[in-house]
PDB file of N, CA and C in Angstrom:
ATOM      1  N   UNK A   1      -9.964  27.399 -12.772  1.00  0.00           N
ATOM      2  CA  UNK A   1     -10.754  27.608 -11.580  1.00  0.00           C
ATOM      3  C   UNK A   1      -9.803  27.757 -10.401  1.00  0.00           C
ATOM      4  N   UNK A   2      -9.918  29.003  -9.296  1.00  0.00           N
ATOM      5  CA  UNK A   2      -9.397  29.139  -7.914  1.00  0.00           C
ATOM      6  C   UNK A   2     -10.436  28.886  -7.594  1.00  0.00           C
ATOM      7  N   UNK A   3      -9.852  28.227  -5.873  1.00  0.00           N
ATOM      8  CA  UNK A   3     -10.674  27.955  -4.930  1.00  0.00           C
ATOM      9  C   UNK A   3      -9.760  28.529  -3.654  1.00  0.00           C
ATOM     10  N   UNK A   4     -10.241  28.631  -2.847  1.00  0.00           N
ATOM     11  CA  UNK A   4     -10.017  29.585  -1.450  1.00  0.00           C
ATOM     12  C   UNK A   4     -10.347  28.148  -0.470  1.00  0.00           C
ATOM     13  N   UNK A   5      -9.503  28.031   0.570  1.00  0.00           N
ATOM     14  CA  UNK A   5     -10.117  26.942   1.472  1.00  0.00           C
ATOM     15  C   UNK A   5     -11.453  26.983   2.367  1.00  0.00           C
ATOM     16  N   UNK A   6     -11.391  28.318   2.304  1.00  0.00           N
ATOM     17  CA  UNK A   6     -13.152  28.598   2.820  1.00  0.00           C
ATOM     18  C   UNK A   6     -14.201  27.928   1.971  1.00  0.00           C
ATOM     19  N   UNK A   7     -13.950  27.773   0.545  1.00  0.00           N
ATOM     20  CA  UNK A   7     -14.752  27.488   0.111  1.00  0.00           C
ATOM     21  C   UNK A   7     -14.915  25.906  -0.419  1.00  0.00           C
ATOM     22  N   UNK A   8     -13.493  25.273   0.119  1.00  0.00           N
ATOM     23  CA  UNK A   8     -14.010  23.494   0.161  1.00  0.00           C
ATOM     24  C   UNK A   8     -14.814  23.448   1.299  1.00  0.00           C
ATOM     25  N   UNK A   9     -15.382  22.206   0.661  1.00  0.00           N
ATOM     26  CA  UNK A   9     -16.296  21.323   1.638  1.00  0.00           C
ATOM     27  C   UNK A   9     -15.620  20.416   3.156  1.00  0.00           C
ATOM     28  N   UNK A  10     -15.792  20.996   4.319  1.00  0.00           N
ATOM     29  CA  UNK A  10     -15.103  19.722   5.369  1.00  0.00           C
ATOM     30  C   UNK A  10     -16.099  18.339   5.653  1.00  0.00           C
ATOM     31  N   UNK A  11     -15.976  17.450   5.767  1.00  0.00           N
ATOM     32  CA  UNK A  11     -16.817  16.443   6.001  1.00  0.00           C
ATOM     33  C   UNK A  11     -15.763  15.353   6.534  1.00  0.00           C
ATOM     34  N   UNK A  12     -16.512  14.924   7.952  1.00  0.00           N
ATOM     35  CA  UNK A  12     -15.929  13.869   8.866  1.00  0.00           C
ATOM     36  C   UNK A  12     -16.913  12.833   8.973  1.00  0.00           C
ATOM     37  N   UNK A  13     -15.964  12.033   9.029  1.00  0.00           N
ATOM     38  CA  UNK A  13     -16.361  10.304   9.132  1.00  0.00           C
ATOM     39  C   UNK A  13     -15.824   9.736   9.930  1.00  0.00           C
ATOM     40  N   UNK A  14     -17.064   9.114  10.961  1.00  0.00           N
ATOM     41  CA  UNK A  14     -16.621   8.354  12.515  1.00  0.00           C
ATOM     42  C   UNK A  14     -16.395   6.945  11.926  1.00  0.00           C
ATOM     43  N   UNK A  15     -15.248   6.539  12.277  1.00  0.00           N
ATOM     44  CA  UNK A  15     -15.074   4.703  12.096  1.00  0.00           C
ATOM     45  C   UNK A  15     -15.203   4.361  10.757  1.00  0.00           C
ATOM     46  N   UNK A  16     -14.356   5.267   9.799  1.00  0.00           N
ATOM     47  CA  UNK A  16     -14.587   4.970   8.330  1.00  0.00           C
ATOM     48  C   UNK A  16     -13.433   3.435   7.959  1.00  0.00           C
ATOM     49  N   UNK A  17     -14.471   3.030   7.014  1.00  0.00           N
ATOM     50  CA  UNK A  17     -14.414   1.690   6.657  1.00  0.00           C
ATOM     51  C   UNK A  17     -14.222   0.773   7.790  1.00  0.00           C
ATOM     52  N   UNK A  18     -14.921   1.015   8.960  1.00  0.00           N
ATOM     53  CA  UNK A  18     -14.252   0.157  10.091  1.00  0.00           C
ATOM     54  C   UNK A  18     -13.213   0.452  10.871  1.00  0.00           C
ATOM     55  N   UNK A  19     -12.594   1.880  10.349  1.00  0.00           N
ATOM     56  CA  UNK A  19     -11.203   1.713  11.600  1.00  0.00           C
ATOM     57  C   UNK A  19     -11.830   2.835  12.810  1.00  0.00           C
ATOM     58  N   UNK A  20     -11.162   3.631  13.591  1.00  0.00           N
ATOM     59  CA  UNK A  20     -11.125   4.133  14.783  1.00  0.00           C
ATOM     60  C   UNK A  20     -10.991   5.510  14.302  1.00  0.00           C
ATOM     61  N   UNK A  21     -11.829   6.697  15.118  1.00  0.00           N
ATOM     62  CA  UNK A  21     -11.446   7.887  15.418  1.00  0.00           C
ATOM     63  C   UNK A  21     -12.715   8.641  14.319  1.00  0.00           C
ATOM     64  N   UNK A  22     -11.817   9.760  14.155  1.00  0.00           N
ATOM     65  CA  UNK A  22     -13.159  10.704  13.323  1.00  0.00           C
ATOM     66  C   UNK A  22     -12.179  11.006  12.122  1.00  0.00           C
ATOM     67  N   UNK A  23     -12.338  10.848  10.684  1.00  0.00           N
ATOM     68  CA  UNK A  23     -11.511  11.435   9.522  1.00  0.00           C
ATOM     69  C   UNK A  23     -11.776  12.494   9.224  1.00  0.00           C
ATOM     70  N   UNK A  24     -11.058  13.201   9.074  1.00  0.00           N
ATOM     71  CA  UNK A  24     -11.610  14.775   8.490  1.00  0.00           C
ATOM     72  C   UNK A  24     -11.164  14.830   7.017  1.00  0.00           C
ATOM     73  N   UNK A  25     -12.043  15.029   5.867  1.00  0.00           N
ATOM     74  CA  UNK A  25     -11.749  15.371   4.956  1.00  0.00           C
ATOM     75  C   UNK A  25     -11.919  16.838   4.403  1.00  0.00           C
ATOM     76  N   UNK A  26     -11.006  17.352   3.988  1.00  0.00           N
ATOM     77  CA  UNK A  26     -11.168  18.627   2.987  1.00  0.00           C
ATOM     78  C   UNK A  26     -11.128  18.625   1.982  1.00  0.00           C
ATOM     79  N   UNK A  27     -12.518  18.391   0.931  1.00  0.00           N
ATOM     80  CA  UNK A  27     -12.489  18.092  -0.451  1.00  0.00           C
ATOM     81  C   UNK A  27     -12.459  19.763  -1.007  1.00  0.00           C
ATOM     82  N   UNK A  28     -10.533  19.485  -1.863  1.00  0.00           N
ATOM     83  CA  UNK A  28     -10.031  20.232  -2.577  1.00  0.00           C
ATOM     84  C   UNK A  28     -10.718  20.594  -3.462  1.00  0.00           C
ATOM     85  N   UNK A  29     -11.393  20.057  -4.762  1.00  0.00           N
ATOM     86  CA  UNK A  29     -12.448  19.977  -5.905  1.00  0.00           C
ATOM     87  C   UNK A  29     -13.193  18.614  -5.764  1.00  0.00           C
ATOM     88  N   UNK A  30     -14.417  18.923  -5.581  1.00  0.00           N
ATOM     89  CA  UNK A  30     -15.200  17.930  -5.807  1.00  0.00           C
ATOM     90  C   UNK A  30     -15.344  17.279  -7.127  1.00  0.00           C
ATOM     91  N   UNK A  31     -15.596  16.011  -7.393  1.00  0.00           N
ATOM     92  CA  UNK A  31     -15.891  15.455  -8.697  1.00  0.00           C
ATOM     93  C   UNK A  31     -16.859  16.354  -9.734  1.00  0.00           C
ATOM     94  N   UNK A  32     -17.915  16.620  -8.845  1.00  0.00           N
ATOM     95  CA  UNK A  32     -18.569  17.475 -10.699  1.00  0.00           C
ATOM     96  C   UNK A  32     -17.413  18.805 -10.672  1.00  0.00           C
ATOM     97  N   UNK A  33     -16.564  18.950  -9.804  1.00  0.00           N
ATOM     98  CA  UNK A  33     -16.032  19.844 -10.787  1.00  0.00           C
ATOM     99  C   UNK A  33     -14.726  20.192 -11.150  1.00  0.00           C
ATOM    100  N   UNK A  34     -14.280  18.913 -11.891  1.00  0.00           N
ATOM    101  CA  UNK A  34     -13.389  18.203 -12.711  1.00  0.00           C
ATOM    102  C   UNK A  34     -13.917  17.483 -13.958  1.00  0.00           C
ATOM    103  N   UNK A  35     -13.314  17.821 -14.735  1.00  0.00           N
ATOM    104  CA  UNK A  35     -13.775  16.913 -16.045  1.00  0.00           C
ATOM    105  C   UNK A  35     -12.892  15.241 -16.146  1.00  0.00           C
ATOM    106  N   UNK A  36     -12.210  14.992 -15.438  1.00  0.00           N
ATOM    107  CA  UNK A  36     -11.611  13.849 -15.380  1.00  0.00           C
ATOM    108  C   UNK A  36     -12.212  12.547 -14.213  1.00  0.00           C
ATOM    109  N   UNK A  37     -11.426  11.378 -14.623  1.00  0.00           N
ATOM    110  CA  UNK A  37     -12.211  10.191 -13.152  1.00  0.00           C
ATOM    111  C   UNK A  37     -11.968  10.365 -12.279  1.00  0.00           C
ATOM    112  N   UNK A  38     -11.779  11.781 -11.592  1.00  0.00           N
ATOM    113  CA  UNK A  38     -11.141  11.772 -10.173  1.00  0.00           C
ATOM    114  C   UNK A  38     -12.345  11.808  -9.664  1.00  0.00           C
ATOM    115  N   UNK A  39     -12.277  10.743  -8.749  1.00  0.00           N
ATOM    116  CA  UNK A  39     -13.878  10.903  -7.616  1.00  0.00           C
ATOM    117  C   UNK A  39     -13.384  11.255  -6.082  1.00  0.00           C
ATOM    118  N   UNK A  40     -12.225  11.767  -5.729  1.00  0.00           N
ATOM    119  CA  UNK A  40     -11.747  12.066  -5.085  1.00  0.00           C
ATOM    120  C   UNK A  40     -10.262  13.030  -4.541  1.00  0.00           C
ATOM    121  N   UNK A  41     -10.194  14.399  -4.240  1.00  0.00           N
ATOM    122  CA  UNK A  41      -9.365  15.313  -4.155  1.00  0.00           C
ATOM    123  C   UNK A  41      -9.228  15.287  -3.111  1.00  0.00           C
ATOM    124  N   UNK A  42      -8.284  15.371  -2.131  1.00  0.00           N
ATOM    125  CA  UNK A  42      -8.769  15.966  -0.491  1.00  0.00           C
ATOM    126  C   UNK A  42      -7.620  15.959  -0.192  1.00  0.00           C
ATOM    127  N   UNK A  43      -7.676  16.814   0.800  1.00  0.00           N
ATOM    128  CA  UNK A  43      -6.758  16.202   2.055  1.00  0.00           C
ATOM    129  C   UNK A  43      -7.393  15.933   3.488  1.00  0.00           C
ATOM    130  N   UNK A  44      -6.812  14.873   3.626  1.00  0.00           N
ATOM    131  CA  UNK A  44      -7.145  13.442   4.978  1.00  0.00           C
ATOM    132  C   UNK A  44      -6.190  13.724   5.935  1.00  0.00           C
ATOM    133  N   UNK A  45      -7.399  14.098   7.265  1.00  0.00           N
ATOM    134  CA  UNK A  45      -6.819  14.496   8.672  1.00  0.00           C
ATOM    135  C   UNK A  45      -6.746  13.515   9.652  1.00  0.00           C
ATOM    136  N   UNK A  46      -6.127  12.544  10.183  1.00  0.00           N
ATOM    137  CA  UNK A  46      -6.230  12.011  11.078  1.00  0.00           C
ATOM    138  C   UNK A  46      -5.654  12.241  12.172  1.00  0.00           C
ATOM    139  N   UNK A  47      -6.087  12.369  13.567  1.00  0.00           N
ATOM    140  CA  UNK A  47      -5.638  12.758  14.715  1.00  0.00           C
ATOM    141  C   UNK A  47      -5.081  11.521  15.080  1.00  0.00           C
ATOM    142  N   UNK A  48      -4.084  11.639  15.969  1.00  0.00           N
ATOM    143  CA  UNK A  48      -3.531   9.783  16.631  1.00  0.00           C
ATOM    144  C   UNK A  48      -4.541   9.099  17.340  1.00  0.00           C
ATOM    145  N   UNK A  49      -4.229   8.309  17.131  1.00  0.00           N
ATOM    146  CA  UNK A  49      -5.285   7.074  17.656  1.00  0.00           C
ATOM    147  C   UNK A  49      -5.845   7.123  16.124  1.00  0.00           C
ATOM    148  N   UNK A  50      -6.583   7.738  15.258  1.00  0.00           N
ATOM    149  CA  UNK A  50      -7.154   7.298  14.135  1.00  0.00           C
ATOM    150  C   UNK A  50      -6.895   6.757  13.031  1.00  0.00           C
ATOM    151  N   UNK A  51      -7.593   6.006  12.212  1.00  0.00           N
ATOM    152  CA  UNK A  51      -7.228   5.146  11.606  1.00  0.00           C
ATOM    153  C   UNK A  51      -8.432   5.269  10.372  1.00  0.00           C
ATOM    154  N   UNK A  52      -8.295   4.769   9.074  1.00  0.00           N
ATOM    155  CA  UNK A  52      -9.576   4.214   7.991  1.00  0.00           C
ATOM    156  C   UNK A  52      -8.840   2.561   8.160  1.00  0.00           C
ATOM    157  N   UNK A  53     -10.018   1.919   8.615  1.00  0.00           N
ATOM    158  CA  UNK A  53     -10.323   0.444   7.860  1.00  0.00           C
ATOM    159  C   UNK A  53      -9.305  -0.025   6.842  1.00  0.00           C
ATOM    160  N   UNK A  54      -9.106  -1.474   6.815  1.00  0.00           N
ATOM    161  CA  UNK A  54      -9.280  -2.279   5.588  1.00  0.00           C
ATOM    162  C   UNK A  54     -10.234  -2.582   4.722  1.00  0.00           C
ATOM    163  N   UNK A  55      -9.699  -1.753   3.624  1.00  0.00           N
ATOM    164  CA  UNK A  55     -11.175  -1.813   2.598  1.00  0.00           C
ATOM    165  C   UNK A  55     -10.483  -1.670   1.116  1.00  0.00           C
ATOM    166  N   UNK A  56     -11.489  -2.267   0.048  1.00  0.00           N
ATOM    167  CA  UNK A  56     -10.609  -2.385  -1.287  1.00  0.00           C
ATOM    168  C   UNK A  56     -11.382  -0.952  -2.320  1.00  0.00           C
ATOM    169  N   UNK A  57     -11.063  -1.036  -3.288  1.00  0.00           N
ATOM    170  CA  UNK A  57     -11.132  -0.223  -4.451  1.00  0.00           C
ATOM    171  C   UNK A  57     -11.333  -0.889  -5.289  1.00  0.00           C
ATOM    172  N   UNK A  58     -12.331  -1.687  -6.147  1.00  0.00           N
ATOM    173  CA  UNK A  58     -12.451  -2.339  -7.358  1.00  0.00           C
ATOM    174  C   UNK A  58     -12.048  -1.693  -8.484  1.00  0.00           C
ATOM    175  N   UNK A  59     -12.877  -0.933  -8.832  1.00  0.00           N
ATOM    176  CA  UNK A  59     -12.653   0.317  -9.957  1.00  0.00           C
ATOM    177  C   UNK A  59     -11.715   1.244 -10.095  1.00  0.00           C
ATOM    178  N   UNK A  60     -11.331   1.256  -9.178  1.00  0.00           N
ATOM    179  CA  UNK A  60     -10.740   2.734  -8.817  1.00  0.00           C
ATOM    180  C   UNK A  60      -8.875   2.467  -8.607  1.00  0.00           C
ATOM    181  N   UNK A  61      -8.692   3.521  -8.595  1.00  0.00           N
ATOM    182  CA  UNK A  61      -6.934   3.450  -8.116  1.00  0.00           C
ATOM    183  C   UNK A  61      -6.950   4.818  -7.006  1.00  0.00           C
ATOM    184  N   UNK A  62      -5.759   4.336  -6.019  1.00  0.00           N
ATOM    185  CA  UNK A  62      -5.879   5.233  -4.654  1.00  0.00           C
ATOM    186  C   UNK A  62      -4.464   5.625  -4.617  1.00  0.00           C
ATOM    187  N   UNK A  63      -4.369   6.916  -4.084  1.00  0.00           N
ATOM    188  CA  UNK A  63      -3.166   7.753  -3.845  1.00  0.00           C
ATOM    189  C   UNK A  63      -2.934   8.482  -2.374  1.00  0.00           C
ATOM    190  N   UNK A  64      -1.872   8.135  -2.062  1.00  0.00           N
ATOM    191  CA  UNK A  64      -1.571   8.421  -0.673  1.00  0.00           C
ATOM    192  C   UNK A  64      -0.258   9.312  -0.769  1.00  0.00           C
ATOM    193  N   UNK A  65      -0.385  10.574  -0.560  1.00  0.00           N
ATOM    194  CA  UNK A  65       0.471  11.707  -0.570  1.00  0.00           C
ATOM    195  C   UNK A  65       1.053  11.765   1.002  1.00  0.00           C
ATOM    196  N   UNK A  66       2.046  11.990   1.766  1.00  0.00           N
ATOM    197  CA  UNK A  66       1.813  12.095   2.893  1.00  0.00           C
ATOM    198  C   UNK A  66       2.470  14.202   2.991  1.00  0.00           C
ATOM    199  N   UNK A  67       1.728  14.310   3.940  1.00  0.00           N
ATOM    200  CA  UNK A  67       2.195  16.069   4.076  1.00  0.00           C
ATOM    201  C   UNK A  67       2.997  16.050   5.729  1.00  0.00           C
ATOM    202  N   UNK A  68       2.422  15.697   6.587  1.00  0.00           N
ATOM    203  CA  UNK A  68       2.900  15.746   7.777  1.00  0.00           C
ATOM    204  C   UNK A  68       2.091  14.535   8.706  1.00  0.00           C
ATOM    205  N   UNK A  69       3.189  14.220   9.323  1.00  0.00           N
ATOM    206  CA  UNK A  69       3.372  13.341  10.600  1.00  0.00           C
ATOM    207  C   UNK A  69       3.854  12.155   9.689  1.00  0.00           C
ATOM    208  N   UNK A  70       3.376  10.705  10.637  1.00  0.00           N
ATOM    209  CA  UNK A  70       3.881   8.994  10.242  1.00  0.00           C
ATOM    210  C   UNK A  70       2.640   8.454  10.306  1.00  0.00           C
ATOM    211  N   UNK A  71       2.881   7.560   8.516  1.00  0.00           N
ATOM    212  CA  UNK A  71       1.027   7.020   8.333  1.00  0.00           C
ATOM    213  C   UNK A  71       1.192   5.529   8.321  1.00  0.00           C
ATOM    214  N   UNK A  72       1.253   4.825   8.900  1.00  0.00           N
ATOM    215  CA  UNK A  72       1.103   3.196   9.170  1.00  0.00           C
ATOM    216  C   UNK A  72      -0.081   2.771   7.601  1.00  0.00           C
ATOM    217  N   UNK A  73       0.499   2.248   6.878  1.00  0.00           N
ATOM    218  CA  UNK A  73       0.094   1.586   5.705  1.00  0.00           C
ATOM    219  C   UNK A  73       0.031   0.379   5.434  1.00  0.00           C
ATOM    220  N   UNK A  74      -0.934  -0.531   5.516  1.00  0.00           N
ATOM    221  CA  UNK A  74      -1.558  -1.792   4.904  1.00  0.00           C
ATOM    222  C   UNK A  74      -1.774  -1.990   3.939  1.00  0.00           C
ATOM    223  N   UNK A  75      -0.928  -2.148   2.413  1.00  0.00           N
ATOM    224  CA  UNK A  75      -0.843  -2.649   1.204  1.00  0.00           C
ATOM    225  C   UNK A  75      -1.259  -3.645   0.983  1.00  0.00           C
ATOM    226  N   UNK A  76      -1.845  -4.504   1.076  1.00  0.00           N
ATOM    227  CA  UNK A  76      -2.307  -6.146   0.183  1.00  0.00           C
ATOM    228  C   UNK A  76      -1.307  -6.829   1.525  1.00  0.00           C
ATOM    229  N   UNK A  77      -1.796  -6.797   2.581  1.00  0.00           N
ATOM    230  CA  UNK A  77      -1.141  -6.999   3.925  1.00  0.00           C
ATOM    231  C   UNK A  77       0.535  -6.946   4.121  1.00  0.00           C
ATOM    232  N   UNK A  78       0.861  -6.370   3.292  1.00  0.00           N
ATOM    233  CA  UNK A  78       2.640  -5.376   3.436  1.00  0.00           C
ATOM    234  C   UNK A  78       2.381  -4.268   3.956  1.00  0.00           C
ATOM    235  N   UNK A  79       2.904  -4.329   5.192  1.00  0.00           N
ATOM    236  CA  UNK A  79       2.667  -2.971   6.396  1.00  0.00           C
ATOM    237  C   UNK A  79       4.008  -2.265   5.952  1.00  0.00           C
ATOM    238  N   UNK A  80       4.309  -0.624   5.713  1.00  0.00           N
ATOM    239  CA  UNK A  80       5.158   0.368   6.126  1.00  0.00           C
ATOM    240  C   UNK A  80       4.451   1.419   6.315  1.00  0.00           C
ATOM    241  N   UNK A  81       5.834   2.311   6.758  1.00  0.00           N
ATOM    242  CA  UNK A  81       5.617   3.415   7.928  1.00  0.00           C
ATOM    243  C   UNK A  81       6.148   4.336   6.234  1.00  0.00           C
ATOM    244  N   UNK A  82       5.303   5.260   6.441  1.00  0.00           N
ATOM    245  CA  UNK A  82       5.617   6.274   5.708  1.00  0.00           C
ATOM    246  C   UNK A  82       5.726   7.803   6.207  1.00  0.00           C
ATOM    247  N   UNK A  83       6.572   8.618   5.511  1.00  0.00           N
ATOM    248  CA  UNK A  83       6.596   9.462   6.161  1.00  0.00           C
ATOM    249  C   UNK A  83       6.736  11.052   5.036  1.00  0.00           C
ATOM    250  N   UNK A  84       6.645  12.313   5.422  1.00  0.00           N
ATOM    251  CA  UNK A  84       6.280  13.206   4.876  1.00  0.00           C
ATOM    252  C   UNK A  84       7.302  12.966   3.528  1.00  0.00           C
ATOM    253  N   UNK A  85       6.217  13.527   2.459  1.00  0.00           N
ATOM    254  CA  UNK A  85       6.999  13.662   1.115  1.00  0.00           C
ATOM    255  C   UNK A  85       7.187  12.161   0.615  1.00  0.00           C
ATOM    256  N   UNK A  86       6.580  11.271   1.110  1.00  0.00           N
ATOM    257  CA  UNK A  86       6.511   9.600   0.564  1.00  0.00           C
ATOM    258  C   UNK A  86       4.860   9.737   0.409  1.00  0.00           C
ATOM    259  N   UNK A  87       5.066   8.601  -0.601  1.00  0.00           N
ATOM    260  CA  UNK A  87       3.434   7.975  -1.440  1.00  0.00           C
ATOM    261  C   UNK A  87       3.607   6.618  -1.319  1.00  0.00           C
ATOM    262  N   UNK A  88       2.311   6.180  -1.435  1.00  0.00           N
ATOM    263  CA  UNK A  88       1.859   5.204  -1.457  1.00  0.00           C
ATOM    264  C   UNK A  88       0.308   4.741  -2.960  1.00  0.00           C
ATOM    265  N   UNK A  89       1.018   3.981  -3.826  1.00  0.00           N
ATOM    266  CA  UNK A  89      -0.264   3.752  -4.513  1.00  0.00           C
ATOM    267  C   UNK A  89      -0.730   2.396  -4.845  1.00  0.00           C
ATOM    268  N   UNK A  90      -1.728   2.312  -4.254  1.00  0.00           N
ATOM    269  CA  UNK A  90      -3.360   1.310  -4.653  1.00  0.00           C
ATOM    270  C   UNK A  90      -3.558   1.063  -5.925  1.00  0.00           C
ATOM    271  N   UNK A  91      -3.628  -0.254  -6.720  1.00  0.00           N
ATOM    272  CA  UNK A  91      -4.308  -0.431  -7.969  1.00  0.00           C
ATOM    273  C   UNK A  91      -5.173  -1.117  -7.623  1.00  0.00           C
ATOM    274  N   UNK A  92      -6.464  -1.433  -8.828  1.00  0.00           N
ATOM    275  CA  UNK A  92      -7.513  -1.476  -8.573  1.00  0.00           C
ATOM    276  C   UNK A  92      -7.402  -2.888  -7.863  1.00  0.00           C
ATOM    277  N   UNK A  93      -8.620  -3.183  -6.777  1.00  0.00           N
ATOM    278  CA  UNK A  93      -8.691  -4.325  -6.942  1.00  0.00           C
ATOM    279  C   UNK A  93      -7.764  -4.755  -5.613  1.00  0.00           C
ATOM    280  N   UNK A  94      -6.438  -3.725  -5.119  1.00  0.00           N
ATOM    281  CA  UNK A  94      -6.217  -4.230  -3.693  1.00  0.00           C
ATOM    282  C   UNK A  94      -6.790  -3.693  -2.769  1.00  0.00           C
ATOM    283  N   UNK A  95      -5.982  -3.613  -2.027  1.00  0.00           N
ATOM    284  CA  UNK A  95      -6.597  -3.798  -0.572  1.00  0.00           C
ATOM    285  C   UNK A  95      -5.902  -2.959   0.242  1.00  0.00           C
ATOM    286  N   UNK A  96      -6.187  -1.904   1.272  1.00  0.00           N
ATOM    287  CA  UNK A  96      -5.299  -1.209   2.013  1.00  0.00           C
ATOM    288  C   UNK A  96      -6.035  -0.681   2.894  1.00  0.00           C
ATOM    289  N   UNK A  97      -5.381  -0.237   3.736  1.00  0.00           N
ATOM    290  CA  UNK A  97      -5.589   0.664   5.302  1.00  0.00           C
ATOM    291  C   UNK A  97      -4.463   1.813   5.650  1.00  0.00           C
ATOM    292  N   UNK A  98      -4.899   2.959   6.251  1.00  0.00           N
ATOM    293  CA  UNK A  98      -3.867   3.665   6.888  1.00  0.00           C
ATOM    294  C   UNK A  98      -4.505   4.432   8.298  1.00  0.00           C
ATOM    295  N   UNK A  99      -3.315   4.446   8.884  1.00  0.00           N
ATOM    296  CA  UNK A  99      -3.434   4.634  10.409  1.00  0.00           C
ATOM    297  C   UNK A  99      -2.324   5.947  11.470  1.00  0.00           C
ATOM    298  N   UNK A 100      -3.190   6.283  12.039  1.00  0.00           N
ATOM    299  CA  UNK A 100      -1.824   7.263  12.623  1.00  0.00           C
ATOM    300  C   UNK A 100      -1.584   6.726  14.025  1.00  0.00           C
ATOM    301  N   UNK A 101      -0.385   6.083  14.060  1.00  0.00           N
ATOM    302  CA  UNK A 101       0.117   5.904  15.369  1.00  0.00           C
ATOM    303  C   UNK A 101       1.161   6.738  16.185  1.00  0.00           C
ATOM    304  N   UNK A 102       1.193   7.840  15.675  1.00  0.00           N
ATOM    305  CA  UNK A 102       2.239   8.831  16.113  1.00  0.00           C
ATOM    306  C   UNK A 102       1.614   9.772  17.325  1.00  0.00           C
ATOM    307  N   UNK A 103       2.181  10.457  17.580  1.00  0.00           N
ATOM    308  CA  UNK A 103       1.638  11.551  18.398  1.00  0.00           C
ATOM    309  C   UNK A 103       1.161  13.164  17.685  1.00  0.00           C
ATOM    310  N   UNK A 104       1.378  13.363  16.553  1.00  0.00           N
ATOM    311  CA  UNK A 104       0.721  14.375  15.507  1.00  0.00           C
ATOM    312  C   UNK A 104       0.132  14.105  14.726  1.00  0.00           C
ATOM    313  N   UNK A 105      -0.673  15.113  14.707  1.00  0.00           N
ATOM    314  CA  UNK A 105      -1.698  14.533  13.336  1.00  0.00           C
ATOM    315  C   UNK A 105      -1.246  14.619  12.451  1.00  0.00           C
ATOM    316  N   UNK A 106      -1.399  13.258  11.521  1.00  0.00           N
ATOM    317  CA  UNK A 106      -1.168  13.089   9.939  1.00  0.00           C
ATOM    318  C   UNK A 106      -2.071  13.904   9.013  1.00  0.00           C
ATOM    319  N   UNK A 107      -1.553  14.542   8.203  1.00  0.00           N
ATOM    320  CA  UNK A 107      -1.709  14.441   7.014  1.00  0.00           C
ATOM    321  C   UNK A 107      -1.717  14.642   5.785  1.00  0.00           C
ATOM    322  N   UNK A 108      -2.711  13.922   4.904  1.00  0.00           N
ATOM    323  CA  UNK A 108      -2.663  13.563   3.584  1.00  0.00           C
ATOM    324  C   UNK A 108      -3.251  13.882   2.296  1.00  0.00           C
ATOM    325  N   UNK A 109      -2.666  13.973   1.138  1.00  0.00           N
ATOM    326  CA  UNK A 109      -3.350  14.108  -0.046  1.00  0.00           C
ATOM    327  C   UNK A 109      -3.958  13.104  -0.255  1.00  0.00           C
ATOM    328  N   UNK A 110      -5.126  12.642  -0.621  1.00  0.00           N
ATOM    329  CA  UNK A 110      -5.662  11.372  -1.295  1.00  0.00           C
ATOM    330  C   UNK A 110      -6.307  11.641  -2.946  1.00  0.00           C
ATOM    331  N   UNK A 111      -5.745  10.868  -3.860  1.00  0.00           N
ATOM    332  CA  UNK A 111      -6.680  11.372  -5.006  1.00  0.00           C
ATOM    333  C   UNK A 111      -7.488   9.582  -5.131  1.00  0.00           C
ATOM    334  N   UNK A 112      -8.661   9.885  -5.602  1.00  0.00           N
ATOM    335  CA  UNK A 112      -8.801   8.380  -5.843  1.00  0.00           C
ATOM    336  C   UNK A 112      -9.427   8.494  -7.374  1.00  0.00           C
ATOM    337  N   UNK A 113      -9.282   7.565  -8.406  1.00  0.00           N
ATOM    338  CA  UNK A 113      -9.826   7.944  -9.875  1.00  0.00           C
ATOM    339  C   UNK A 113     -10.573   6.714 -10.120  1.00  0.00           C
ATOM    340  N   UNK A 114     -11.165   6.932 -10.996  1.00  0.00           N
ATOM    341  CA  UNK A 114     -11.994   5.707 -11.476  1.00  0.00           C
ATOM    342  C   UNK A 114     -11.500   5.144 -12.594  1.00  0.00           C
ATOM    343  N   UNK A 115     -11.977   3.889 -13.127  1.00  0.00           N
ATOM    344  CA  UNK A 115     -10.919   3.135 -14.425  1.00  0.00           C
ATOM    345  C   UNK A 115     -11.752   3.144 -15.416  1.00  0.00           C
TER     346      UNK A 115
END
């Protein structure tokens, strides 16, 4: 399957999980259309000042790709600064946040899968 970026889905979220600003997501392939646990493809826009919450993943495992700018990361309360071409990964069951405190917008690949 090709996809054209015209033809992902954009969808923004004000104050997701509790943090600040508006998220922009661009879901790359949506879940029905993947045959695997990915319940999540995208890439994650945050403008500065924005932020997602502290919030966990029970089921799931989370992936943090970074593409451009500096993403302030809350691991199981171990804060780093990450920066383009660095990851960050979530197993089930912790806990994390990311934030843009820079002056460009971040951003990110996120995959998130189910267990």
């Amino acid at each position: 399957m090709f996809k054209r970026q015209s033809g992902m889905r954009r969808q923004t979220m004000e104050k997701l999980r509790g943090g600040e600003g508006v998220t922009v997501f661009d879901h790359i392939f949506e879940d029905d259309e993947m045959k695997s646990k990915c319940r999540i493809l995208a890439k994650i826009t945050l403008e500065p000042g924005t932020s997602i919450g502290y919030h966990t993943h029970e089921d799931e495992e989370d992936i943090y790709y970074i593409l451009s700018g500096n993403a302030t990361v809350n691991m199981n309360d171990e804060i780093r600064l990450l920066y383009p071409g660095e990851a960050a990964y979530l197993a089930p069951g912790g806990w994390h946040s990311i934030a843009n405190d820079g002056q460009v917008p971040l951003e990110i690949i996120s995959v998130i899968t189910k267990i």
